[in-house]
N, C-alpha and C. Protein backbone atom coordinates (compact mmCIF):
# COMPACT_ATOMS: atom_id res chain seq x y z
N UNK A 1 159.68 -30.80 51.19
CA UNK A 1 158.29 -31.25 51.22
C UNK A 1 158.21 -32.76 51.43
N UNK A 2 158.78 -33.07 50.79
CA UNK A 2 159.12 -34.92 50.79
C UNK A 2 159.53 -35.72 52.18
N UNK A 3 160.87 -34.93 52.39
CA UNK A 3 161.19 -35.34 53.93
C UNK A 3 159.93 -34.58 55.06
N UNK A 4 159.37 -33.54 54.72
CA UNK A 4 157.89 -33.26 55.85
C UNK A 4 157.28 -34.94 56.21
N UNK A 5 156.77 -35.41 54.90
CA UNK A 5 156.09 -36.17 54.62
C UNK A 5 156.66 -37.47 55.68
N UNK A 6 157.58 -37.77 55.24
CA UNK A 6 158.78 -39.00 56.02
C UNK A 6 158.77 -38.81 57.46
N UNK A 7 158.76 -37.47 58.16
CA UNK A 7 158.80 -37.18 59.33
C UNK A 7 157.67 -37.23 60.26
N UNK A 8 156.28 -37.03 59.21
CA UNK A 8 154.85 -37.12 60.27
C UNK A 8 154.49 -38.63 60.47
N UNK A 9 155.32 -39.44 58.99
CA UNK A 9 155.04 -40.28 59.44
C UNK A 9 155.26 -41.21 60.23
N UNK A 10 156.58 -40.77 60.46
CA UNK A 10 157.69 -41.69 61.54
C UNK A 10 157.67 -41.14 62.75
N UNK A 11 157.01 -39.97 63.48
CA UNK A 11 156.12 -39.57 64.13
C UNK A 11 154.54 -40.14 64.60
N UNK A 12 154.21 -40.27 63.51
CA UNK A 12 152.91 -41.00 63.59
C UNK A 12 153.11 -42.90 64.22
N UNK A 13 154.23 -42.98 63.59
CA UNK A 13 154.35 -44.77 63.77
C UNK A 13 154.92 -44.76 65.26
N UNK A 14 155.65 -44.02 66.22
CA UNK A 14 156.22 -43.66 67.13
C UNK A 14 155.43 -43.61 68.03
N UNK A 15 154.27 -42.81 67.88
CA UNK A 15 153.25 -42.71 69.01
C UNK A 15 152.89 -44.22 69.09
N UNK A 16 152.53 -44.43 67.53
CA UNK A 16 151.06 -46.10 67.97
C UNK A 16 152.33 -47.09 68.56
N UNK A 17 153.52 -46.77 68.26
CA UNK A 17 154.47 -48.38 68.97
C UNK A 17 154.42 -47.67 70.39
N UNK A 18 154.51 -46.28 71.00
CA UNK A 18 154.64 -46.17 72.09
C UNK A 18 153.42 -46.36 73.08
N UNK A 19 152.46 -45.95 72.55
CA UNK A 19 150.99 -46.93 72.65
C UNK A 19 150.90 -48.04 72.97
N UNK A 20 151.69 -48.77 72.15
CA UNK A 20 151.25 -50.08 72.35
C UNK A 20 151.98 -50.87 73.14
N UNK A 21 153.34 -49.94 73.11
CA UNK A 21 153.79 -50.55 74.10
C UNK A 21 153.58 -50.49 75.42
N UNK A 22 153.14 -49.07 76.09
CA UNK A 22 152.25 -48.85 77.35
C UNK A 22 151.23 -50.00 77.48
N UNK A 23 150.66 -50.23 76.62
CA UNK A 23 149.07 -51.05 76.68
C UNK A 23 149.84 -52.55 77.21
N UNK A 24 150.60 -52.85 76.61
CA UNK A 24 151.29 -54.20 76.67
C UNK A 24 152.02 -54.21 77.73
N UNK A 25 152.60 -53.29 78.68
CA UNK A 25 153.00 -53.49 79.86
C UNK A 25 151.95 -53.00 81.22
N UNK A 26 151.17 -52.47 80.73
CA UNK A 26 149.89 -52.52 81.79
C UNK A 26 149.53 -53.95 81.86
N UNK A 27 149.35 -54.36 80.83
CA UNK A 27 148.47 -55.61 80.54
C UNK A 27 149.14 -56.80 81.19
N UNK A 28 150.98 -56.58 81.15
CA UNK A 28 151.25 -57.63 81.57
C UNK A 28 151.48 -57.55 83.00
N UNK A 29 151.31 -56.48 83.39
CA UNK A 29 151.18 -56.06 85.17
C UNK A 29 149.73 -56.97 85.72
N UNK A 30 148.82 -56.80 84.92
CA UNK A 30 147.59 -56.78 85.36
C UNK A 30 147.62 -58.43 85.25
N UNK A 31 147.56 -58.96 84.85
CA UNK A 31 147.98 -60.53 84.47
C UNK A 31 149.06 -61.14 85.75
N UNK A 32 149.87 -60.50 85.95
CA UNK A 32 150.78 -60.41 86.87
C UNK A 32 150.12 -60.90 88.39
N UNK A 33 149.33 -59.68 88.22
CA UNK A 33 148.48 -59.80 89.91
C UNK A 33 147.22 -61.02 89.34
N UNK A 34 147.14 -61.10 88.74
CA UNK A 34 145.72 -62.23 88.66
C UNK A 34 146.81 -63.48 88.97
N UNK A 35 147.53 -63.65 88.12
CA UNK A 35 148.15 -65.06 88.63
C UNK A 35 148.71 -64.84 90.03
N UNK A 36 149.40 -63.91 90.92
CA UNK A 36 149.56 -64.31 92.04
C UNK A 36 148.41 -64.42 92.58
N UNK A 37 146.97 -63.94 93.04
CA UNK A 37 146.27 -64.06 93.49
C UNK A 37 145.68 -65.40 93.16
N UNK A 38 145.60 -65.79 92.07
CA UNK A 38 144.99 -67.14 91.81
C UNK A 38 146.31 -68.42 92.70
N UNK A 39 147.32 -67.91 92.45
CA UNK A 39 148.21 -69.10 93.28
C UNK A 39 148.16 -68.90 94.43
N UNK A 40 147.89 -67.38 95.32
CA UNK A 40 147.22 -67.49 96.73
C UNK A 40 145.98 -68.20 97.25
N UNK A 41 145.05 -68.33 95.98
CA UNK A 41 143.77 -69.28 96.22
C UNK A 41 144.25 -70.56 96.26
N UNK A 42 144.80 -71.12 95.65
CA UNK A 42 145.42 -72.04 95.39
C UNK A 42 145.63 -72.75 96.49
N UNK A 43 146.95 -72.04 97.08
CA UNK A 43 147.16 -72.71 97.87
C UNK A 43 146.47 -72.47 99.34
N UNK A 44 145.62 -72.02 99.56
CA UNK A 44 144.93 -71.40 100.64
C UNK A 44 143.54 -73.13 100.16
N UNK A 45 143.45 -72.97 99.30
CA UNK A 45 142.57 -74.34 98.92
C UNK A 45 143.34 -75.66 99.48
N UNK A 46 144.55 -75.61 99.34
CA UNK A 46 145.08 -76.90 100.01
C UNK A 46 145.52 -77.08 100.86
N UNK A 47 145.50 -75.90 101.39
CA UNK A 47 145.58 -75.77 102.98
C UNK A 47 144.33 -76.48 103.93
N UNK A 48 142.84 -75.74 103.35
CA UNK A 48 141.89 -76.14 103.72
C UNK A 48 141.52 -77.66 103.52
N UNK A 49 141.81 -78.24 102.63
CA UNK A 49 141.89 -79.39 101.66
C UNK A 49 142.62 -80.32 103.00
N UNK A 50 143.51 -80.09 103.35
CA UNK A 50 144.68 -81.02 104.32
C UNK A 50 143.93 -81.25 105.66
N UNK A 51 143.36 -80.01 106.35
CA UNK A 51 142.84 -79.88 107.36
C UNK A 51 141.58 -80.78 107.52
């Protein structure tokens, strides 16, 4: 009964870290593309900037 107990919960903690860890590598994908795109503005600005 005791070890049941130990097992839903280390089950339970398993999902939310695997959760969170999904969430946290979406997130750092998505961050990913914002900064290249912002350093494509970037330099597309000093391109125009020179001209």
């Amino acid at each position: 009964m005791e070890s049941d107990k130990f097992f839903v919960v280390a089950i339970v903690m398993a999902i939310i870290f695997t959760g969170l860890a999904v969430y946290l590598f979406l997130l750092d994908r998505k961050l990913s593309r914002i900064e290249k795109k912002q350093s494509e503005m970037m330099e597309e600005l000093k391109r125009k900037e020179q001209e």
